[in-house]
C-alpha atoms as a PDB file:
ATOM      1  CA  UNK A   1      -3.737   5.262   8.547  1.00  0.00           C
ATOM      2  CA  UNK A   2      -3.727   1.730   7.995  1.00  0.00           C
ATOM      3  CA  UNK A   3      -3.333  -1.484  10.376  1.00  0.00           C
ATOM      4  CA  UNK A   4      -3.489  -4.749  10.613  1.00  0.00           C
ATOM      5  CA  UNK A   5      -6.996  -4.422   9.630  1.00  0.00           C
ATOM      6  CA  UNK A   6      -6.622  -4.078   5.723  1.00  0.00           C
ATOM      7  CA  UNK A   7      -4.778  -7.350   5.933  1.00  0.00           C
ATOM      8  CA  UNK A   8      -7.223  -9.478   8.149  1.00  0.00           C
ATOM      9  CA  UNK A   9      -8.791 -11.698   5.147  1.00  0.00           C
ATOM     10  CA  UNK A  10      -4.879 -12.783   3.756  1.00  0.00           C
ATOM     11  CA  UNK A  11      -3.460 -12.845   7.440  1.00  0.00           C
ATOM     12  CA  UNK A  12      -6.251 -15.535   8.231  1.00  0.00           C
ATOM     13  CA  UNK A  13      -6.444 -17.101   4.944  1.00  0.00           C
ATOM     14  CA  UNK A  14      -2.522 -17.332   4.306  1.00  0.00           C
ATOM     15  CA  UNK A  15      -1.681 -18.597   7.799  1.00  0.00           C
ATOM     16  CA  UNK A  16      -0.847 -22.246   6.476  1.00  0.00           C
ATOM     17  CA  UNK A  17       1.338 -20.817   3.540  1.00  0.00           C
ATOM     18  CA  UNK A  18       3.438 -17.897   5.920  1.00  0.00           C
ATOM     19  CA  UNK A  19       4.252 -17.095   8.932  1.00  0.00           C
ATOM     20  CA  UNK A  20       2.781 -13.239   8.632  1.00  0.00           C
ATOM     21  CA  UNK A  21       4.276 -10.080  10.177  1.00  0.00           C
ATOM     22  CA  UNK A  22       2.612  -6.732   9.307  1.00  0.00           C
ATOM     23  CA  UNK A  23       4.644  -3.817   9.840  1.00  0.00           C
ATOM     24  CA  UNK A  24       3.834  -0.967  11.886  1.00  0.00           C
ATOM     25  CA  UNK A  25       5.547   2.531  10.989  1.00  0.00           C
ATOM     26  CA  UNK A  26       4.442   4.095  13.980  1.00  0.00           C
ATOM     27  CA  UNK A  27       5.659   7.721  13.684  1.00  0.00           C
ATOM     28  CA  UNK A  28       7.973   7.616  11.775  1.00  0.00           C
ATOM     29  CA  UNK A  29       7.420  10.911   8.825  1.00  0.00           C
ATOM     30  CA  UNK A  30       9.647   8.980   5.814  1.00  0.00           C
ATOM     31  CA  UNK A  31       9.757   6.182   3.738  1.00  0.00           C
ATOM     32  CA  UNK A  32      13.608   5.060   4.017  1.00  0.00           C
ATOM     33  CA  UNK A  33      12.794   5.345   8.371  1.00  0.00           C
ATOM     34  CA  UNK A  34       9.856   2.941   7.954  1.00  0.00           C
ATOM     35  CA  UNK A  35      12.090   0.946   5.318  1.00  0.00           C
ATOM     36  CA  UNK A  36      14.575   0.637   7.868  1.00  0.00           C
ATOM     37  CA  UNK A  37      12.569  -0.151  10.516  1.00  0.00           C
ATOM     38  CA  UNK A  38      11.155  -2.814   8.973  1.00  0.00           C
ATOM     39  CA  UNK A  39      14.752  -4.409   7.480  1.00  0.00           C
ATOM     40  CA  UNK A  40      15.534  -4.299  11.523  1.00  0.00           C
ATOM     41  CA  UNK A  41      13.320  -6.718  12.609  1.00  0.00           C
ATOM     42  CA  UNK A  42      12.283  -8.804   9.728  1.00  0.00           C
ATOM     43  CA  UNK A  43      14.402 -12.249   8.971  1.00  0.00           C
ATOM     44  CA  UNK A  44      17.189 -12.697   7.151  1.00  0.00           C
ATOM     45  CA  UNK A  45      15.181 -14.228   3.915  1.00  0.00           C
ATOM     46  CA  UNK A  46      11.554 -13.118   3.388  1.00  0.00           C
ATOM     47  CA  UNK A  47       8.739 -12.346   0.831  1.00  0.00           C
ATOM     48  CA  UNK A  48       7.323  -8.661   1.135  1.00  0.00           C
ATOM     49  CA  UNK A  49       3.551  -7.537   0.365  1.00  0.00           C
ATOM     50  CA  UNK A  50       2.831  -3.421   0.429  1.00  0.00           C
ATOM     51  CA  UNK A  51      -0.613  -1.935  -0.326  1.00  0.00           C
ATOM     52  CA  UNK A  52      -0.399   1.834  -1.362  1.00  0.00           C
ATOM     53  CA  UNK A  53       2.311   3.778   0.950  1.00  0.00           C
ATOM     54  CA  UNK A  54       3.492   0.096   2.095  1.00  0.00           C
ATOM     55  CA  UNK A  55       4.302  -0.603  -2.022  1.00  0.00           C
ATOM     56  CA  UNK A  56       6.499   2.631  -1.515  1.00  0.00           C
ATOM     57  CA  UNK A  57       8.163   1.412   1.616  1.00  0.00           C
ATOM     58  CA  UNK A  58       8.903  -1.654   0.165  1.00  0.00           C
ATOM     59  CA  UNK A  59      10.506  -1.010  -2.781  1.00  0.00           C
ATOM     60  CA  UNK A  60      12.937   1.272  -0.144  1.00  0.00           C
ATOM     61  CA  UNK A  61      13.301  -2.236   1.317  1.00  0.00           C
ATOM     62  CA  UNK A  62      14.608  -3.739  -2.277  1.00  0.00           C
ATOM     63  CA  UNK A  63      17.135  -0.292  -2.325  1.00  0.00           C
ATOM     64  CA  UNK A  64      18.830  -1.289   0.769  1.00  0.00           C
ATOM     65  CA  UNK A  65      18.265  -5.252   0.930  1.00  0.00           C
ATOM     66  CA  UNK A  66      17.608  -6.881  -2.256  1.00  0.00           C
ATOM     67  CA  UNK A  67      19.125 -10.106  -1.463  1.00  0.00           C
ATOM     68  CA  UNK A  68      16.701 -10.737   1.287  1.00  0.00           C
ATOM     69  CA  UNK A  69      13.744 -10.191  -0.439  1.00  0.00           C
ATOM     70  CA  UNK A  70      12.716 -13.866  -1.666  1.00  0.00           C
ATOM     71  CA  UNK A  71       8.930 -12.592  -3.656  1.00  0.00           C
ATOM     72  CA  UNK A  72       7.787  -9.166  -3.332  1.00  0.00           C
ATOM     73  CA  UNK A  73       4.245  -7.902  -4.071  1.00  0.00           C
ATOM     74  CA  UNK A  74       2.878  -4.194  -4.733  1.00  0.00           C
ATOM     75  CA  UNK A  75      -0.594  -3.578  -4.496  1.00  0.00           C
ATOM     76  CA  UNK A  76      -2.527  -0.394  -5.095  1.00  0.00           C
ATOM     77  CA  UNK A  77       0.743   1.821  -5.146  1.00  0.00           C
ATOM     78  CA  UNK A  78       3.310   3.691  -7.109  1.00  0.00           C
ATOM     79  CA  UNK A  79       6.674   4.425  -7.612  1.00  0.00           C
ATOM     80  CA  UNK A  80       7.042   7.978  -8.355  1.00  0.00           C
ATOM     81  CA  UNK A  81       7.722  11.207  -6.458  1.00  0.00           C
ATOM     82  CA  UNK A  82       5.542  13.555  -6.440  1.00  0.00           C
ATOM     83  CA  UNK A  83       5.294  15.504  -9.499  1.00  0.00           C
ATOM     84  CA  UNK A  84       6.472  18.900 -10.779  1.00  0.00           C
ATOM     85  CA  UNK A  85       3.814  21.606 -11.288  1.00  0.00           C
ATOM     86  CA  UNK A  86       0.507  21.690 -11.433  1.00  0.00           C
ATOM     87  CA  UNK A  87      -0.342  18.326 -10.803  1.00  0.00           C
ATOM     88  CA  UNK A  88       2.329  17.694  -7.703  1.00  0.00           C
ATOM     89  CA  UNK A  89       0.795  21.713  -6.217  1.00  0.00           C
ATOM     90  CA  UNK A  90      -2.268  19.851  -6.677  1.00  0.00           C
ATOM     91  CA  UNK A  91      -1.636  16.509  -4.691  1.00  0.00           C
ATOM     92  CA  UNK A  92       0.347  18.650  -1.927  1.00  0.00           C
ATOM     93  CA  UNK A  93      -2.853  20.657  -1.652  1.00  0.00           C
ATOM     94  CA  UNK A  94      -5.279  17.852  -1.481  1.00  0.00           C
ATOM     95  CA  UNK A  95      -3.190  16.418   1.241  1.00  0.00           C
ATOM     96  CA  UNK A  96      -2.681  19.251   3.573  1.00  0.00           C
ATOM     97  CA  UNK A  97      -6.556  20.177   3.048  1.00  0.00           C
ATOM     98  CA  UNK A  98      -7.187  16.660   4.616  1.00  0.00           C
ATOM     99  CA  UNK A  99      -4.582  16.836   7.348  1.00  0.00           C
ATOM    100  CA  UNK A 100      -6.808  20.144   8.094  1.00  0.00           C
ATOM    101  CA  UNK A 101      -9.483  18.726   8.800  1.00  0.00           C
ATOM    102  CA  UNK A 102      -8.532  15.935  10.696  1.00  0.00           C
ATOM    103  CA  UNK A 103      -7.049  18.399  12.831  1.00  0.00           C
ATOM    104  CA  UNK A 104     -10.462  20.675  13.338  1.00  0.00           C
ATOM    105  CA  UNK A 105     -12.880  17.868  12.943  1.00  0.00           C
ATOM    106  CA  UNK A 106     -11.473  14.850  14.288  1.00  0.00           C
ATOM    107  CA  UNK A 107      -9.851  11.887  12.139  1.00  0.00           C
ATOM    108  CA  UNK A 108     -13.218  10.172  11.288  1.00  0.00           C
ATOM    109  CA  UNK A 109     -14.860  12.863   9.472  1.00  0.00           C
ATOM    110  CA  UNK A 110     -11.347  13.033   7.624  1.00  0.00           C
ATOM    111  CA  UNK A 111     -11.889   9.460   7.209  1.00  0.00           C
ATOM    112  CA  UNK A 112     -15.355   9.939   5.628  1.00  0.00           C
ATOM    113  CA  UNK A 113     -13.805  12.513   2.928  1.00  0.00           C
ATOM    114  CA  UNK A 114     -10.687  10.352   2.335  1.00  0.00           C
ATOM    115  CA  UNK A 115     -12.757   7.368   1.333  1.00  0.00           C
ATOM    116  CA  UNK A 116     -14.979   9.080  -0.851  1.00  0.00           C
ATOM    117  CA  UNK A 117     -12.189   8.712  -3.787  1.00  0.00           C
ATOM    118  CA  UNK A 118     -10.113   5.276  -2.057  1.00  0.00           C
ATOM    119  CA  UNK A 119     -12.963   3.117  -2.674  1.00  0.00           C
ATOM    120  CA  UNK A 120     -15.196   1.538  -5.809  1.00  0.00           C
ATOM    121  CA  UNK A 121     -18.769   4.008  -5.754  1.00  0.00           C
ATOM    122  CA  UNK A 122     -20.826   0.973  -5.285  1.00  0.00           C
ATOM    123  CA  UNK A 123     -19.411   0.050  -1.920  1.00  0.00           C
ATOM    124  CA  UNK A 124     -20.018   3.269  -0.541  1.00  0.00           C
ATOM    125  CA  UNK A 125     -22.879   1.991   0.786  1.00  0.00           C
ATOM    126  CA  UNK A 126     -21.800  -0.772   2.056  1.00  0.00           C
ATOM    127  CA  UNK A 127     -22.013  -0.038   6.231  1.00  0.00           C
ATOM    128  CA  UNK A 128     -19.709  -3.047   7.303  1.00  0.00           C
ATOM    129  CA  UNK A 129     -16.566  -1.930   5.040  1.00  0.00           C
ATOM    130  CA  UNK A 130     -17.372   1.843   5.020  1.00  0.00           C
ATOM    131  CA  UNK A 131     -17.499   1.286   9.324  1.00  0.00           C
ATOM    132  CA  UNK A 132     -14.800  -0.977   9.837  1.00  0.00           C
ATOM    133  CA  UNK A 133     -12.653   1.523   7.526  1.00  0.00           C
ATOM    134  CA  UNK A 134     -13.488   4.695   9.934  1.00  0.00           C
ATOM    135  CA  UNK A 135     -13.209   2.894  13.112  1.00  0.00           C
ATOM    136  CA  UNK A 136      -9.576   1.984  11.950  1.00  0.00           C
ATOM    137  CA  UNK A 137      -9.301   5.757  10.651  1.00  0.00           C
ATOM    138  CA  UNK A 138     -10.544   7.157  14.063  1.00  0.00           C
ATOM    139  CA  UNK A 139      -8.127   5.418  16.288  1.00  0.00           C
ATOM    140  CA  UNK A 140      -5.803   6.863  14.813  1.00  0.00           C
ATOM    141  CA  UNK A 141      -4.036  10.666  15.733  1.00  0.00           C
ATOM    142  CA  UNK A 142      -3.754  13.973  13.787  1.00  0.00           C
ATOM    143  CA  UNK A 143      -0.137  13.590  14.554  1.00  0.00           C
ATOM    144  CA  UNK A 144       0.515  10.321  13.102  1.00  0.00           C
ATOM    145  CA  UNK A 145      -1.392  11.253  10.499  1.00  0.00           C
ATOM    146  CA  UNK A 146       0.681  14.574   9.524  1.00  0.00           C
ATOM    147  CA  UNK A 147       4.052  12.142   9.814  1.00  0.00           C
ATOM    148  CA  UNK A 148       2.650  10.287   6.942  1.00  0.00           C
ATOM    149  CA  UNK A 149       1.518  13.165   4.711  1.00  0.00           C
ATOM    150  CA  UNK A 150       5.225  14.105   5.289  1.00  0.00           C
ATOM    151  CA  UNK A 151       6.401  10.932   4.373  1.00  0.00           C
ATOM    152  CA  UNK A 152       4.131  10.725   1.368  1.00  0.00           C
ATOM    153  CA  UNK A 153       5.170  14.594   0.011  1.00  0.00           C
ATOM    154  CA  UNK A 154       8.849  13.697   0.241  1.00  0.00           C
ATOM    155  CA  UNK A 155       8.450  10.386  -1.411  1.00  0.00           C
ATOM    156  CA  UNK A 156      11.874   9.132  -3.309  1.00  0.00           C
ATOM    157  CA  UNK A 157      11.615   7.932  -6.763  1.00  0.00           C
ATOM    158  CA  UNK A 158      12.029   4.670  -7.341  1.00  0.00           C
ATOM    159  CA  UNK A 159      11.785   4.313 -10.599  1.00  0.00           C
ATOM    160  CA  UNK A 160      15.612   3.544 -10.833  1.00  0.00           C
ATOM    161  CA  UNK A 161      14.972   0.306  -8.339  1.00  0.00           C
ATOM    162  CA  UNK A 162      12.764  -1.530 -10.530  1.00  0.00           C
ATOM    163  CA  UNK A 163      14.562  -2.766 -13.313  1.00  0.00           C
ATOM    164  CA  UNK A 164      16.889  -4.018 -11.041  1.00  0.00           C
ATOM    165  CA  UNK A 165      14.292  -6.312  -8.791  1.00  0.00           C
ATOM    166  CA  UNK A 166      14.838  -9.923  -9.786  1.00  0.00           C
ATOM    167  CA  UNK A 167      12.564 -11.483  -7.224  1.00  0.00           C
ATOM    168  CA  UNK A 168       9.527 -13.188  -8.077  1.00  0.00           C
ATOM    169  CA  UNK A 169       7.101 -10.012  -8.180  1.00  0.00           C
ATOM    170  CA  UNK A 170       3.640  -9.582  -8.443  1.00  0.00           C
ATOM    171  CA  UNK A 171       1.762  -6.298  -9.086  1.00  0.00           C
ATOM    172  CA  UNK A 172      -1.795  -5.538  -8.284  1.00  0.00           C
ATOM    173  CA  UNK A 173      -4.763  -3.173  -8.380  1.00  0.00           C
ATOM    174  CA  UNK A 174      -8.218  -2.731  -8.324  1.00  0.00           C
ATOM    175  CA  UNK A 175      -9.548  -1.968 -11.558  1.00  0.00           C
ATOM    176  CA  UNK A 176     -11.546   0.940 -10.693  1.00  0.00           C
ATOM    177  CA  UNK A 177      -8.554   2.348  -8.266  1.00  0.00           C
ATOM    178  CA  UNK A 178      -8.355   5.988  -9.379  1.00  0.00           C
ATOM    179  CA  UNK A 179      -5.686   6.609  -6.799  1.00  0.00           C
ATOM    180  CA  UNK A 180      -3.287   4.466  -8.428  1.00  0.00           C
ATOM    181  CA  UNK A 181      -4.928   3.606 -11.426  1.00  0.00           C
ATOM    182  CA  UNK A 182      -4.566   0.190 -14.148  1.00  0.00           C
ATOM    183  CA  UNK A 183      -2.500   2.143 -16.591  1.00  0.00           C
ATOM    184  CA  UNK A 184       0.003   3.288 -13.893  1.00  0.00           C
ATOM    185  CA  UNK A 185       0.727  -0.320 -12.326  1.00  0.00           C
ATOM    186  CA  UNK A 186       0.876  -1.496 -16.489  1.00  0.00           C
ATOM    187  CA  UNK A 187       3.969   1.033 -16.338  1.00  0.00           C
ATOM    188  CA  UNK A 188       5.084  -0.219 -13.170  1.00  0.00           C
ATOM    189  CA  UNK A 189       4.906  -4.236 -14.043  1.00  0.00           C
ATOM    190  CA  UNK A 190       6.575  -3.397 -17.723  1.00  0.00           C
ATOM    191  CA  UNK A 191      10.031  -1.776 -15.631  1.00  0.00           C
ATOM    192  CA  UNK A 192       9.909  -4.864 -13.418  1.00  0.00           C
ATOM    193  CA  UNK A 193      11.272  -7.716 -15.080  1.00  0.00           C
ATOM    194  CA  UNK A 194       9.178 -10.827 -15.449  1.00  0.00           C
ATOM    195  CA  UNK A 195       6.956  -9.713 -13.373  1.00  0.00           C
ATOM    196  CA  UNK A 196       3.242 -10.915 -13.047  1.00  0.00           C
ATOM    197  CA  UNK A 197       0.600  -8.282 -13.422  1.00  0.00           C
ATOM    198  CA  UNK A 198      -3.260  -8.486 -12.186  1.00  0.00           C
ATOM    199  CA  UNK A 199      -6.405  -6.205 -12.263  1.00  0.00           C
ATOM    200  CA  UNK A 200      -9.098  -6.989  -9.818  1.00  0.00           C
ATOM    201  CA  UNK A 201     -12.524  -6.487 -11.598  1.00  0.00           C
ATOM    202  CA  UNK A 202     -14.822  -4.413  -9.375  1.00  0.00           C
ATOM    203  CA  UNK A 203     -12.314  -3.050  -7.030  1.00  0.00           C
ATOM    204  CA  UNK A 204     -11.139   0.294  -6.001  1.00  0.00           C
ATOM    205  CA  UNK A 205      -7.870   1.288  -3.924  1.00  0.00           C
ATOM    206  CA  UNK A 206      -9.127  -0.582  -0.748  1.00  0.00           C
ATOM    207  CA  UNK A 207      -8.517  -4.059  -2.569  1.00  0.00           C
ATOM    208  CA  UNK A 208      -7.068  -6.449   0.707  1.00  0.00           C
ATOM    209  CA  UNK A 209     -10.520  -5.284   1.751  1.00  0.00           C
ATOM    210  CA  UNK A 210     -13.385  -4.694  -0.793  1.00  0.00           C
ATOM    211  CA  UNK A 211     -12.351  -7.578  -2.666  1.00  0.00           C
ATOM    212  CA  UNK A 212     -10.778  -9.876  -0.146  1.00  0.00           C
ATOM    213  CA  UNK A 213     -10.728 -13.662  -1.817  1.00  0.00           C
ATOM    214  CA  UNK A 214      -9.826 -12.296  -5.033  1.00  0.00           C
ATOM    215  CA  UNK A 215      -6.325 -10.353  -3.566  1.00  0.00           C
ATOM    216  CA  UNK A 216      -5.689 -13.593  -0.905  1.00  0.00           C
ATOM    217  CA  UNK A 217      -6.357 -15.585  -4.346  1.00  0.00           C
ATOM    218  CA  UNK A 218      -3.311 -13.700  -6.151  1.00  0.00           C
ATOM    219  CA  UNK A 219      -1.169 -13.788  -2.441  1.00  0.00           C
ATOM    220  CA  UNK A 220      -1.745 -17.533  -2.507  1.00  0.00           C
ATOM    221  CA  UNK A 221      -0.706 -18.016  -5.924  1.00  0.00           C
ATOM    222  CA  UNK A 222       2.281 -15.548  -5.643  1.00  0.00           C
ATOM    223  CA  UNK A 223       3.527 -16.895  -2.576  1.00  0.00           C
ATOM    224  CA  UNK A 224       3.625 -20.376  -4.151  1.00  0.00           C
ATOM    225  CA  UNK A 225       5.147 -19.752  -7.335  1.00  0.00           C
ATOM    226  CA  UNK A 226       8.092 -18.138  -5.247  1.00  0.00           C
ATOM    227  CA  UNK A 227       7.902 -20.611  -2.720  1.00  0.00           C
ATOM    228  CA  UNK A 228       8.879 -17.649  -0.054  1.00  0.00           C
ATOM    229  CA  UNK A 229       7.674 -16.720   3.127  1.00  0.00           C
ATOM    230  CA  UNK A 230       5.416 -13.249   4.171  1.00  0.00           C
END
């Protein structure tokens, strides 16, 4: 459900370090479409930055194109599909119950549930980011909405890709994500090699946004050590 939005503090900040592109995946219901959508337009030699489902889709960029991938950086994500048993019925479930409601109540009050677990408990009262996230929510449809569930239930592994990324990488989260939590991206960073791994202090899954200067801090710094462009 996210836009341009999420990215308006680094796509401001960042504009005399990149020229900036942020991907749209429209409808498209699976990673490797998105993946391939972006690989169609983007140039021939370029850093990559994904937050959450956009980590996934670009490390199904690295599968197909790892030569033009100059610095890539994955915030707030994973590289996993989803589990077997209990857990993975679980996470289907959750999903689906949410793609229910958005469907009888209308994509904001799905948007209210959603972000009772996406972002740190202090900022849930904070009316300018808890707004700004359900107005970006609400524009959104049921339908595009189900074509990312879809996407996100028949996630490929990629757990086979990292050890094989040899591009400056950086990976990212907030420290109090419990979406995609510290001890997962430790996993993820340690399969990566020589990769650079940072935990933003008071910060849940929402990082681009709840803890803006901090993440355009680590963009800057990433961006300059591989002296690509986003």
């Amino acid at each position: 459900m996210c836009d341009a939005t999420v990215w308006a503090h680094q796509s401001r900040s960042l504009a005399d370090r990149a020229e900036i592109h942020i991907a749209d995946n429209g409808g498209r219901d699976s990673l490797p479409a998105m993946a391939e959508e972006l690989i169609s337009w983007a140039p021939d030699r370029f850093a990559l930055a994904g937050h959450s489902m956009g980590g996934r889709v670009a490390l199904e960029v690295i599968r197909r194109v790892p030569e033009r991938v100059s610095a890539l950086a994955l915030l707030d994500t994973g590289y996993q599909s989803i589990p077997a048993g209990a857990a993975g019925q679980w996470e289907r479930a959750g999903r689906l119950a949410l793609l229910a409601r958005a469907r009888q109540e209308g994509m904001r009050a799905m948007g209210r549930e959603w972000l009772r677990g996406m972002i740190h408990p202090a900022r849930l009262t904070d009316v300018p980011l808890i707004e700004g996230l359900l107005a970006m929510i609400a524009s959104k449809t049921p339908e595009l909405y189900e074509a990312q569930v879809h996407a996100l239930l028949e996630r490929p592994d990629a757990t086979a890709v990292l050890p094989q990324i040899r591009c400056h990488t950086l990976v990212l989260c907030g420290r109090e994500d419990t979406w995609a939590p510290p001890e997962r991206h430790q996993q993820l960073a340690a399969l990566i090699p020589g990769s650079t791994l940072e935990i933003i202090p008071d910060c849940g899954h929402m990082c681009t946004l709840e803890q803006p200067e901090a993440v355009t801090r680590a963009l800057r710094g990433w961006l300059e050590a591989s002296g690509g462009e986003a």
